[in-house]
PDB file of N, CA and C in Angstrom:
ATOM      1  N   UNK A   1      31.884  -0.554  76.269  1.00  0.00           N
ATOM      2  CA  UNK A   1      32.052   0.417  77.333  1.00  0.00           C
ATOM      3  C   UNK A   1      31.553   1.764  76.819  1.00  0.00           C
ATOM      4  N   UNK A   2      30.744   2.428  77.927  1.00  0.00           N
ATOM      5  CA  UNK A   2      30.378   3.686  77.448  1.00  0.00           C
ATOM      6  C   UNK A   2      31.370   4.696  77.572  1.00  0.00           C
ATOM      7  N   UNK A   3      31.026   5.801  76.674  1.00  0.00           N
ATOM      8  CA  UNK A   3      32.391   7.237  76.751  1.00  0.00           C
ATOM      9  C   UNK A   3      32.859   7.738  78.320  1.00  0.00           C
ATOM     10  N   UNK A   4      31.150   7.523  79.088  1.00  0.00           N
ATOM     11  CA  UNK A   4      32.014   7.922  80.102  1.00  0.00           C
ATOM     12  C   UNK A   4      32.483   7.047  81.514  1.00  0.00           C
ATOM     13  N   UNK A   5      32.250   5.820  81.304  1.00  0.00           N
ATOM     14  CA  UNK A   5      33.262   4.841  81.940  1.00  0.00           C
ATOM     15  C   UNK A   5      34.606   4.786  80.763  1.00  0.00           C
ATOM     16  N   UNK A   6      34.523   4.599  80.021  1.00  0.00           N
ATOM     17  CA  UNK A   6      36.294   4.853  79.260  1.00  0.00           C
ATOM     18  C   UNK A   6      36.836   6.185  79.710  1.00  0.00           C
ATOM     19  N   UNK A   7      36.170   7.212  80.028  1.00  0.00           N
ATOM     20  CA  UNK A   7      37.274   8.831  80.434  1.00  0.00           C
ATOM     21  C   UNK A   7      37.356   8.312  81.899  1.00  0.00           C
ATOM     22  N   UNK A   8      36.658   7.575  82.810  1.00  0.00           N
ATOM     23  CA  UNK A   8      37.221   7.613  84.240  1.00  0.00           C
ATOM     24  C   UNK A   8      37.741   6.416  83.535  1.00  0.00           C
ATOM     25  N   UNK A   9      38.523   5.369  82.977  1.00  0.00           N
ATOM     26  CA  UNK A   9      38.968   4.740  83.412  1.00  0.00           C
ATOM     27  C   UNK A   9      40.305   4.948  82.834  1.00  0.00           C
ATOM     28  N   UNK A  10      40.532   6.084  81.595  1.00  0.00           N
ATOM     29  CA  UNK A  10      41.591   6.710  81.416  1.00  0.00           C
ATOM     30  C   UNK A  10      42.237   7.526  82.444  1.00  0.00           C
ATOM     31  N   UNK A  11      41.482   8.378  83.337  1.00  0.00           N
ATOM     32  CA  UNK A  11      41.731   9.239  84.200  1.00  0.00           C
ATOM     33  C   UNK A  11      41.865   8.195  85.335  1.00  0.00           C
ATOM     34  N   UNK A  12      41.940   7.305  85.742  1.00  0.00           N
ATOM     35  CA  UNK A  12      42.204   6.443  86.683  1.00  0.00           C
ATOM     36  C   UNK A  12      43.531   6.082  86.455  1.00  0.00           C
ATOM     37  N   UNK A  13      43.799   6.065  85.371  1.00  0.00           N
ATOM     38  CA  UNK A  13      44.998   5.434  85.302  1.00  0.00           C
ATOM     39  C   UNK A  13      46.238   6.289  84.720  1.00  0.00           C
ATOM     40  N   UNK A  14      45.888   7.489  84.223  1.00  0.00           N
ATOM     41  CA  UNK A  14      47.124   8.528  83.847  1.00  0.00           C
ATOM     42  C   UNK A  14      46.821   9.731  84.397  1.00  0.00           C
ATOM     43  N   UNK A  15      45.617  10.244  85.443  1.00  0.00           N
ATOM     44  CA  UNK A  15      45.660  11.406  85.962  1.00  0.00           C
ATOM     45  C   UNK A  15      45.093  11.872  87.141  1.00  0.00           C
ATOM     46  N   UNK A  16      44.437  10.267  87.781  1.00  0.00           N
ATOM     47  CA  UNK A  16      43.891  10.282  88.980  1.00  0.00           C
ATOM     48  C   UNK A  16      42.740  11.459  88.849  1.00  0.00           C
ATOM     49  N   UNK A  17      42.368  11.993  90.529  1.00  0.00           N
ATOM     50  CA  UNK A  17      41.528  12.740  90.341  1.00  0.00           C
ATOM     51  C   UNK A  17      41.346  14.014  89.548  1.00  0.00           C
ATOM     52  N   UNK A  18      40.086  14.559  89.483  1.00  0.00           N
ATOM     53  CA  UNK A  18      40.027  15.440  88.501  1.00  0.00           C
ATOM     54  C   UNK A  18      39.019  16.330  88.998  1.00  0.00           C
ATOM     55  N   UNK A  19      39.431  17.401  88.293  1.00  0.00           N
ATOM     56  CA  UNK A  19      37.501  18.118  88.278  1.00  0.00           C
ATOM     57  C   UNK A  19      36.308  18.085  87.284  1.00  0.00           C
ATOM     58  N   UNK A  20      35.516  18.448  87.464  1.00  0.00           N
ATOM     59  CA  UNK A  20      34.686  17.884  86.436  1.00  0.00           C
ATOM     60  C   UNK A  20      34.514  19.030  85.461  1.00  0.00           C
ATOM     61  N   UNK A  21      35.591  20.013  85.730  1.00  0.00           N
ATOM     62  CA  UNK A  21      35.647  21.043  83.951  1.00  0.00           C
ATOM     63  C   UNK A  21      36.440  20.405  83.426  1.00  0.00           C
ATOM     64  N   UNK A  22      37.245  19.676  83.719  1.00  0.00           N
ATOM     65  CA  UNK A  22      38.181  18.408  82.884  1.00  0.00           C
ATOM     66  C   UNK A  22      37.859  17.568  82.592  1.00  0.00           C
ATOM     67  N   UNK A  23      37.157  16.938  82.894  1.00  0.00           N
ATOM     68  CA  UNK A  23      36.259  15.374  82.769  1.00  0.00           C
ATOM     69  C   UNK A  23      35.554  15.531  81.578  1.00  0.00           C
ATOM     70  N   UNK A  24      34.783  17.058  81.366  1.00  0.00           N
ATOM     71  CA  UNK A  24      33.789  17.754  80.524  1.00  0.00           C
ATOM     72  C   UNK A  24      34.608  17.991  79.396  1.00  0.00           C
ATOM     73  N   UNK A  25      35.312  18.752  79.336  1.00  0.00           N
ATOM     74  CA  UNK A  25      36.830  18.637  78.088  1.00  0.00           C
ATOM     75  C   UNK A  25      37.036  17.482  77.579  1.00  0.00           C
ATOM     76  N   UNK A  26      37.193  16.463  78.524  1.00  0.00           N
ATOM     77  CA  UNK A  26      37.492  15.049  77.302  1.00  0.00           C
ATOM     78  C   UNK A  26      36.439  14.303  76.668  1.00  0.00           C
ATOM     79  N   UNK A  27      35.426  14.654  77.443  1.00  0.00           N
ATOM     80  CA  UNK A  27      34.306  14.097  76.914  1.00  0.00           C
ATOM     81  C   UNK A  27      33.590  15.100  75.626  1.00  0.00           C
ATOM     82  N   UNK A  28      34.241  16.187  75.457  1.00  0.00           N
ATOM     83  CA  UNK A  28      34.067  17.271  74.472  1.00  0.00           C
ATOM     84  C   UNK A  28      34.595  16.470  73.038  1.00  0.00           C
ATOM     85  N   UNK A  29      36.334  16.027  73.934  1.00  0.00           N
ATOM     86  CA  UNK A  29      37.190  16.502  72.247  1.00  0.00           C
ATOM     87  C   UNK A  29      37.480  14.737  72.515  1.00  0.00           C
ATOM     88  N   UNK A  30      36.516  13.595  72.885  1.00  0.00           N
ATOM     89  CA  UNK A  30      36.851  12.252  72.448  1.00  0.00           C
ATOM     90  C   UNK A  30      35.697  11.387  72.045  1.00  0.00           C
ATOM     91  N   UNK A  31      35.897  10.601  71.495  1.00  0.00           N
ATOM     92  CA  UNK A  31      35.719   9.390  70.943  1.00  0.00           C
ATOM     93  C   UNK A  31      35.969   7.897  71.068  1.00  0.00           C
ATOM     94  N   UNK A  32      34.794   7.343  70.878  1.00  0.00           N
ATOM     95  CA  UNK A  32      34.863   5.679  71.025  1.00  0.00           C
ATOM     96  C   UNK A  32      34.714   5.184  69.454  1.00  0.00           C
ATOM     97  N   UNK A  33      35.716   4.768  69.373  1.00  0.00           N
ATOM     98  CA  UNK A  33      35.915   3.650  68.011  1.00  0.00           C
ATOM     99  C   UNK A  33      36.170   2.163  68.262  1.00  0.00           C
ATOM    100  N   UNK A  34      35.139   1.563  68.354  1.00  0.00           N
ATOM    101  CA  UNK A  34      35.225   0.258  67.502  1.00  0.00           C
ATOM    102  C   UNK A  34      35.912  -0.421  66.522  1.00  0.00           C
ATOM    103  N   UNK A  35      37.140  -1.074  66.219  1.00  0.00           N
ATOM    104  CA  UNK A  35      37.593  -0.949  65.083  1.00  0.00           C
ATOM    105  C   UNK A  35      37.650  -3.237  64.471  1.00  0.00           C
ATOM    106  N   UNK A  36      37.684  -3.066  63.752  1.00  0.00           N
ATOM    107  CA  UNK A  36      37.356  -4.539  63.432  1.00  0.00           C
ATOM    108  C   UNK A  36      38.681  -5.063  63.022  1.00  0.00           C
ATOM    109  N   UNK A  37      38.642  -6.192  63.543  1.00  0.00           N
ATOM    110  CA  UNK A  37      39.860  -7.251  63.260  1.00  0.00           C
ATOM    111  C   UNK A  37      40.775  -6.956  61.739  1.00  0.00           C
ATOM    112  N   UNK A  38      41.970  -6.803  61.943  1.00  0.00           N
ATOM    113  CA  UNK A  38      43.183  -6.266  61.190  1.00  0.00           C
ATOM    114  C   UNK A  38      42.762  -5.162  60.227  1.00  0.00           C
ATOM    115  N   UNK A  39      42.038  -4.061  60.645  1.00  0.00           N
ATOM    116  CA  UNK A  39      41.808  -2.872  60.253  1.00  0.00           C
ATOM    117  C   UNK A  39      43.551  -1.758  60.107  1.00  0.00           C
ATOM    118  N   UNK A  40      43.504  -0.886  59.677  1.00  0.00           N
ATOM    119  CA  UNK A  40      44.735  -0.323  59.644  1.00  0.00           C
ATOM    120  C   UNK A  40      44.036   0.975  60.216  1.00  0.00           C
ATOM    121  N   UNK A  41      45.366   0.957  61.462  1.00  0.00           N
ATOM    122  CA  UNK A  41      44.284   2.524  61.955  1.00  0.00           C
ATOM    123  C   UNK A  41      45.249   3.727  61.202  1.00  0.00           C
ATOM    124  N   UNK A  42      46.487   3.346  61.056  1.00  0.00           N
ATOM    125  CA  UNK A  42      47.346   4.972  60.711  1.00  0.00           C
ATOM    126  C   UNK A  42      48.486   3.715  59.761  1.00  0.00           C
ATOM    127  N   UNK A  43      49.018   4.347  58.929  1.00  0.00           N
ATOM    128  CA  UNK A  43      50.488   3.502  58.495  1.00  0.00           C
ATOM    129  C   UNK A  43      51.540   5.149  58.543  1.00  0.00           C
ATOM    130  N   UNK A  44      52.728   4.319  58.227  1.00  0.00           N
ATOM    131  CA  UNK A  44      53.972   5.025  58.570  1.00  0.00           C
ATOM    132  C   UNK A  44      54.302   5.812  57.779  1.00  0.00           C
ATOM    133  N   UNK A  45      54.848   7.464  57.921  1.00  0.00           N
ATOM    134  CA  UNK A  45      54.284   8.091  57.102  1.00  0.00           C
ATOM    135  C   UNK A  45      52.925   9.115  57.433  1.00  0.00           C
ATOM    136  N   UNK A  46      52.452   9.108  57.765  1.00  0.00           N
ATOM    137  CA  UNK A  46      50.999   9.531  58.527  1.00  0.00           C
ATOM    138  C   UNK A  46      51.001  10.895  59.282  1.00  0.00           C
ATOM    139  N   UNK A  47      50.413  11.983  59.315  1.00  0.00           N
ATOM    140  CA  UNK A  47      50.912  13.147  59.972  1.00  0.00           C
ATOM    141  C   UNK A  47      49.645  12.601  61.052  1.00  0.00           C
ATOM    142  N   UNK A  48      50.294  13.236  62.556  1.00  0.00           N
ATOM    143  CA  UNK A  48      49.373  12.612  63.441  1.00  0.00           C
ATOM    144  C   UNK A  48      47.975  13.053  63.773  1.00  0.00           C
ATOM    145  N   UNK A  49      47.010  12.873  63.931  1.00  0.00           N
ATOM    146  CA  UNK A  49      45.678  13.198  63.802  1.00  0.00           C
ATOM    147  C   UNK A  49      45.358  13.076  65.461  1.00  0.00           C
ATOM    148  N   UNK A  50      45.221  11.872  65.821  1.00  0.00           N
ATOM    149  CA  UNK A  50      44.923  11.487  67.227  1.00  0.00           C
ATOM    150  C   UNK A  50      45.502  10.696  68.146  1.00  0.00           C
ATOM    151  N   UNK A  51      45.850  10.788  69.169  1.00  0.00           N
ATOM    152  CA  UNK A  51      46.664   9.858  70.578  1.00  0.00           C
ATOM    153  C   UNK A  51      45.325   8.926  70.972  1.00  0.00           C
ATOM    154  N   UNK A  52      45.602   7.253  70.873  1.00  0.00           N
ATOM    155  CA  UNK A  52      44.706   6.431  71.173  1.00  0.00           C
ATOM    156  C   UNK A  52      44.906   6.202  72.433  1.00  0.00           C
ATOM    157  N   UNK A  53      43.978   5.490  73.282  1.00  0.00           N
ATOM    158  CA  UNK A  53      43.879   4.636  74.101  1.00  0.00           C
ATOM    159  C   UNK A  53      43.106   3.191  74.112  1.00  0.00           C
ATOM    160  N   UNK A  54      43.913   2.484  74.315  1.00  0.00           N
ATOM    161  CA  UNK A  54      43.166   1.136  73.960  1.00  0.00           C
ATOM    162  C   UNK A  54      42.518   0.810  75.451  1.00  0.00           C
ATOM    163  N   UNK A  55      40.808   0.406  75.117  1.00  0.00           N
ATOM    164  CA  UNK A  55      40.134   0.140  76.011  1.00  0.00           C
ATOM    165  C   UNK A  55      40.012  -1.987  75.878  1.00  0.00           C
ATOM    166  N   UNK A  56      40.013  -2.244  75.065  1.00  0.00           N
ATOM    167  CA  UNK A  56      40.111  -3.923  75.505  1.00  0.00           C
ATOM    168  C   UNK A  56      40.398  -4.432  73.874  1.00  0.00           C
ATOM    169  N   UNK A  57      41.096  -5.515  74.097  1.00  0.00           N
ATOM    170  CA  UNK A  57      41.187  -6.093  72.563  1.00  0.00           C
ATOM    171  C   UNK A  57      42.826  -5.781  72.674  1.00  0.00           C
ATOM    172  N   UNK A  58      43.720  -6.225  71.962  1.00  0.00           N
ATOM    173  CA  UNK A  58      44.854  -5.981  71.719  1.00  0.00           C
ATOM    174  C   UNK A  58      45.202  -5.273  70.159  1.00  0.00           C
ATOM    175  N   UNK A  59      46.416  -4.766  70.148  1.00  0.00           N
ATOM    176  CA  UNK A  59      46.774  -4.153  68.502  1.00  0.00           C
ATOM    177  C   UNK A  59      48.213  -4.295  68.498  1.00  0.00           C
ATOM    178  N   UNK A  60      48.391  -4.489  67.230  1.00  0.00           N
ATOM    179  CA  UNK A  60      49.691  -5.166  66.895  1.00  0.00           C
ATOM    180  C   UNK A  60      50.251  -3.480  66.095  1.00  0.00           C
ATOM    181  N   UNK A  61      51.237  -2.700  66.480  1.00  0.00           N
ATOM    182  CA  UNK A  61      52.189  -2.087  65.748  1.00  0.00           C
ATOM    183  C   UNK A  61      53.227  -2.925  65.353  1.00  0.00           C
ATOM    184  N   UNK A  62      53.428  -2.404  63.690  1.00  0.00           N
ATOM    185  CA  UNK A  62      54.753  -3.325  63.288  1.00  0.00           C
ATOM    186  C   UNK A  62      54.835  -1.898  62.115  1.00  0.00           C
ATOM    187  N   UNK A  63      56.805  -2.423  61.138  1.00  0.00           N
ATOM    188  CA  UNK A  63      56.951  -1.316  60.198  1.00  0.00           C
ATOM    189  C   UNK A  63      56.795  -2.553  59.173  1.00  0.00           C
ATOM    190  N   UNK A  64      56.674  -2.356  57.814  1.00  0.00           N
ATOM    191  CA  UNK A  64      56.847  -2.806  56.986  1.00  0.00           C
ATOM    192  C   UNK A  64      58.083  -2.718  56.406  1.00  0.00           C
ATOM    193  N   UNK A  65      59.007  -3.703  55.368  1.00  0.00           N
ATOM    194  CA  UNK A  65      59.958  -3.184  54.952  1.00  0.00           C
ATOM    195  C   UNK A  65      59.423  -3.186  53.094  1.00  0.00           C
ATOM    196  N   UNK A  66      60.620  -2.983  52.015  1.00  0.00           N
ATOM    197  CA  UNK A  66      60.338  -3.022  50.934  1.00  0.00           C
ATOM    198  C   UNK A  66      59.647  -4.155  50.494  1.00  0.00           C
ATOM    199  N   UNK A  67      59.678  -5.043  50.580  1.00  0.00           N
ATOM    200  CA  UNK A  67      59.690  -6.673  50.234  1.00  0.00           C
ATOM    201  C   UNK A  67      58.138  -6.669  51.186  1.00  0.00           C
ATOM    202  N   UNK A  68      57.541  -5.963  51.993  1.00  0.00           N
ATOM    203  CA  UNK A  68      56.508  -6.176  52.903  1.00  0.00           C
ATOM    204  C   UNK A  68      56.268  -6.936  53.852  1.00  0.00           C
ATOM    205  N   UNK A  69      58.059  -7.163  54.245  1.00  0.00           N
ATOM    206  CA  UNK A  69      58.016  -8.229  55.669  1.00  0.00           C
ATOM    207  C   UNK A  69      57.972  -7.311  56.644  1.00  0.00           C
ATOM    208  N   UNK A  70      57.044  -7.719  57.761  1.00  0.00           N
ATOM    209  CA  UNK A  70      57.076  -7.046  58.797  1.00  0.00           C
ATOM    210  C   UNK A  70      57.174  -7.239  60.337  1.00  0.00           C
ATOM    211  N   UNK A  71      57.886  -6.249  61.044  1.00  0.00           N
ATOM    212  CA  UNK A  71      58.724  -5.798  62.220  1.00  0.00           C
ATOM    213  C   UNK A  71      57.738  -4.990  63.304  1.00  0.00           C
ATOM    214  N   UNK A  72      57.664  -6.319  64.406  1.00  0.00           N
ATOM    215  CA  UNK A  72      56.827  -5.905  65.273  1.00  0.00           C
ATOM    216  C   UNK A  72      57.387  -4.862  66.109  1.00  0.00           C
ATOM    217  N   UNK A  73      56.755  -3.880  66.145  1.00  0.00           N
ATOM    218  CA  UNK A  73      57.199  -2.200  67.032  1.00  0.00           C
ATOM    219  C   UNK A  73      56.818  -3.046  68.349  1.00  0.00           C
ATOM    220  N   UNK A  74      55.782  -3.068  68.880  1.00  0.00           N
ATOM    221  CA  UNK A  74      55.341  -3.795  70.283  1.00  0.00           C
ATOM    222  C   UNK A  74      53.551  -3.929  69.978  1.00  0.00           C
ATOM    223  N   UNK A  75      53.210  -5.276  70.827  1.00  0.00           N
ATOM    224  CA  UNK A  75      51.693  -5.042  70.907  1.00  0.00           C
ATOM    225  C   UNK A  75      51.168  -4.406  71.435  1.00  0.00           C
ATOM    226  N   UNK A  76      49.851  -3.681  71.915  1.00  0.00           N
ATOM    227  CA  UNK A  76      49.296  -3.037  72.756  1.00  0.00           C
ATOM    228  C   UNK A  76      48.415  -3.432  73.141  1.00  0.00           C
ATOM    229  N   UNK A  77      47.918  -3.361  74.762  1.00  0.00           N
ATOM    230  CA  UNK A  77      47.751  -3.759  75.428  1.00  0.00           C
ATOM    231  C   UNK A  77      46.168  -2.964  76.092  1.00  0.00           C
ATOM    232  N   UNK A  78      45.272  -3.375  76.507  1.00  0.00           N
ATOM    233  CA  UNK A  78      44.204  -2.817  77.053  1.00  0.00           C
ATOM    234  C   UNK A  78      44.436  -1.649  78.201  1.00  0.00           C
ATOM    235  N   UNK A  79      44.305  -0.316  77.972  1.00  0.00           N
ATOM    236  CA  UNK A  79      44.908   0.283  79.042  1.00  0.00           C
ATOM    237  C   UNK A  79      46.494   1.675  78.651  1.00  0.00           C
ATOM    238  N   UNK A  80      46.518   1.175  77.646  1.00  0.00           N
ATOM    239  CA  UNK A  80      47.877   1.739  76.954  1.00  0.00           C
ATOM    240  C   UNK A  80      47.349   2.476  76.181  1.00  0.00           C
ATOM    241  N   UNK A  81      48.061   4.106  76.293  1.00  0.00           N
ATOM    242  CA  UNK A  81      48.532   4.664  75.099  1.00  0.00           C
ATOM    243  C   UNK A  81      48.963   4.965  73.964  1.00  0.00           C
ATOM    244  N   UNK A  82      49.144   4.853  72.531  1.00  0.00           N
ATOM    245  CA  UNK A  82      49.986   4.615  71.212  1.00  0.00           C
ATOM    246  C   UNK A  82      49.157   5.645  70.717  1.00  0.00           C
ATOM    247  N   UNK A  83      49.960   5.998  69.608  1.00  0.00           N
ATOM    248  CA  UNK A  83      50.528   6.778  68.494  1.00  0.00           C
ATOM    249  C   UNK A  83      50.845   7.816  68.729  1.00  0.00           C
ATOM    250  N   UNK A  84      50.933   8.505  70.082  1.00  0.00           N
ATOM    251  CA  UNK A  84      51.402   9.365  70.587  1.00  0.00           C
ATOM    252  C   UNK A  84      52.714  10.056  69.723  1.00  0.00           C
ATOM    253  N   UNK A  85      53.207   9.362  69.465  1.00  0.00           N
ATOM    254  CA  UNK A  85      54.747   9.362  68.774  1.00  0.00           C
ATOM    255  C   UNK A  85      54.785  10.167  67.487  1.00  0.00           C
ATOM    256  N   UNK A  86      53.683   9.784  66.818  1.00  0.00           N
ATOM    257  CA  UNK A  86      52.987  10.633  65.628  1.00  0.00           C
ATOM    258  C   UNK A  86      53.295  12.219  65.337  1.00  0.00           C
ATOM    259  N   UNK A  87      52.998  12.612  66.777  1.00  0.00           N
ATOM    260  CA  UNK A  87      52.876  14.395  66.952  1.00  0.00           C
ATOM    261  C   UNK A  87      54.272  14.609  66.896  1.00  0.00           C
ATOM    262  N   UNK A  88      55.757  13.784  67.239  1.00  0.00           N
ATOM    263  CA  UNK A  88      56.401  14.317  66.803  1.00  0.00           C
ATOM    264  C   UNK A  88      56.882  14.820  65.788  1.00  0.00           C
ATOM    265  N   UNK A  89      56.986  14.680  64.693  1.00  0.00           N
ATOM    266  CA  UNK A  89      56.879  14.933  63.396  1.00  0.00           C
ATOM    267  C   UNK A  89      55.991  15.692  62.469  1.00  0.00           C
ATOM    268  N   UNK A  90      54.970  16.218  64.089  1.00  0.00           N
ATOM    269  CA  UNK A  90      53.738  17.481  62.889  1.00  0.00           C
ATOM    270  C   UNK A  90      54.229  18.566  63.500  1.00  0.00           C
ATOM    271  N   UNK A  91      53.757  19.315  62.417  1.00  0.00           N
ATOM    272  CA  UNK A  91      54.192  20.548  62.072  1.00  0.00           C
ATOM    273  C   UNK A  91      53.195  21.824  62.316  1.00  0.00           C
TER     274      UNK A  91
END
């Protein structure tokens, strides 16, 4: 998918219509990443950098514990938001 079918299809789905000095803004300050099968995009711990949106493919959040068993947070889903959560904790 190109950058700018992914910003209308973000804006379709969390902000409806728009103008196009806004449209122009996200297409300023975003990005399309590709990321390859069980890549690590952020681990826990992490000061937050960027709020994703997943355009197709699924992603597995989980925590690790000491021992390195791990605890699925939730999957994500094509269409969804994550790491949002991140920014709480920056400073």
């Amino acid at each position: 998918m190109n950058k700018k079918d992914a910003i209308n299809l973000f804006f379709s789905k969390f902000i409806g219509d728009s103008d196009k000095s806004l449209s122009t803004t996200f297409s300023t300050i975003t990005t399309i990443r590709e990321i390859e099968k069980g890549q690590i995009l952020f681990t826990q711990g992490d000061k937050g950098e960027f709020v994703w949106f997943l355009i197709d493919g699924s992603i597995k959040l989980f925590k690790s514990n000491s021992d390195g068993k791990e605890c699925v947070v939730r999957f994500v889903a094509p269409n969804d938001i994550f790491a949002e959560i991140l920014f709480s904790d920056a400073q």
